[in-house]
Protein backbone atom coordinates (compact mmCIF):
# COMPACT_ATOMS: atom_id res chain seq x y z
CA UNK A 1 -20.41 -31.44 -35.33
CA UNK A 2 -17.41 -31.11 -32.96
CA UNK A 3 -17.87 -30.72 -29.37
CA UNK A 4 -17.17 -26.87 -28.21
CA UNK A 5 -18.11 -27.93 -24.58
CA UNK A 6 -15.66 -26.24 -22.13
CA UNK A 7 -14.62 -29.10 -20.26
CA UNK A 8 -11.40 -29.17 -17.76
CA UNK A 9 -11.42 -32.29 -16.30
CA UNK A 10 -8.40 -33.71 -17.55
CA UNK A 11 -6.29 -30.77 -17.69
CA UNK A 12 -3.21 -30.98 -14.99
CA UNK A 13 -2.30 -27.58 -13.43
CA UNK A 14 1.04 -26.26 -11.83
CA UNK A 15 0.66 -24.44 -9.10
CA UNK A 16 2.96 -21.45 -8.77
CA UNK A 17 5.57 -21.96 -5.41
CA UNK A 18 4.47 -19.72 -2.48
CA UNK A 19 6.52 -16.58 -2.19
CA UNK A 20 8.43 -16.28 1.05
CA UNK A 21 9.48 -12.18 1.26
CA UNK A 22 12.45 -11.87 3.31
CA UNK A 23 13.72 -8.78 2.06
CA UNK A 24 11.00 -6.63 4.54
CA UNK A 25 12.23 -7.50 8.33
CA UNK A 26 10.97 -6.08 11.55
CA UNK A 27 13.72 -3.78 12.68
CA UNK A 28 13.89 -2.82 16.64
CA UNK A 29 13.40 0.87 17.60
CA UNK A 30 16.23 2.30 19.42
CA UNK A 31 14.73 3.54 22.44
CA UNK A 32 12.16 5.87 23.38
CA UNK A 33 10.33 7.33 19.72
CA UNK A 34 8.89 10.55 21.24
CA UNK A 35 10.96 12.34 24.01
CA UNK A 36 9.26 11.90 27.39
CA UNK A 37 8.64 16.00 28.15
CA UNK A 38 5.79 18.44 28.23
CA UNK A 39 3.46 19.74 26.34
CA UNK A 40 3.91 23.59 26.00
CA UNK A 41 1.65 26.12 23.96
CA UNK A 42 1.75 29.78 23.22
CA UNK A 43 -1.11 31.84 22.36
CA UNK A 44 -0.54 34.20 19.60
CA UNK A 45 -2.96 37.01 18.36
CA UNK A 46 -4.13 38.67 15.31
CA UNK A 47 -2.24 35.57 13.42
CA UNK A 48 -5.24 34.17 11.57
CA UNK A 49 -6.68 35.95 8.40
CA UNK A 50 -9.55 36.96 10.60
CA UNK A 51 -7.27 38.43 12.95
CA UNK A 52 -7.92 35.59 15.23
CA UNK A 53 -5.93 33.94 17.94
CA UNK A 54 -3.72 30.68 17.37
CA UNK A 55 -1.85 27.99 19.34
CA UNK A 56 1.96 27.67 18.49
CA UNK A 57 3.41 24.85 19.27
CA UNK A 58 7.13 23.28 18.52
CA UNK A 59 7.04 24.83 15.55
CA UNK A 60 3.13 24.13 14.47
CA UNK A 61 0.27 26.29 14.79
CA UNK A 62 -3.41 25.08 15.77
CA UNK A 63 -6.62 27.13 15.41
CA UNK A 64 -8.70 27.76 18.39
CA UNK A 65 -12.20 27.42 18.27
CA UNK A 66 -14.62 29.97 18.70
CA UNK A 67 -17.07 28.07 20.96
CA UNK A 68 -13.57 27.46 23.13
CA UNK A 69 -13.06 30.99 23.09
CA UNK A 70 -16.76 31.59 23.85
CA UNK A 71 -16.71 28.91 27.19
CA UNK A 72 -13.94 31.19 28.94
């Protein structure tokens, strides 16, 4: 009977080169990212589908909590 045994021992392996990317570099940012000013928001009402109030924002609108609403 042959011997099926799974035996490596005296196998020689390549190993594969290492792979250097140089196509992703770290690019500087040009100056600030944000601009340095301040934060301004408007209240609008009866925007919500509830007919509730809402911060607006540069363009973005944010929901205000009831339990703010409820503090004041």
């Amino acid at each position: 009977m042959d011997d099926v045994t799974f035996d490596i021992s005296n196998r020689e392996f390549k190993r594969p080169p290492k792979i250097f990317e140089s196509s992703i570099q770290d690019v500087p940012l040009d100056g600030d990212v944000v601009e340095d000013r301040p934060i301004t928001f408007e209240e609008v009402e009866n925007v919500s589908k509830r007919g509730g109030k809402k911060l607006s924002s540069d363009g973005y609108t944010y929901t205000i909590s009831k339990k703010i609403l409820d503090m004041q």
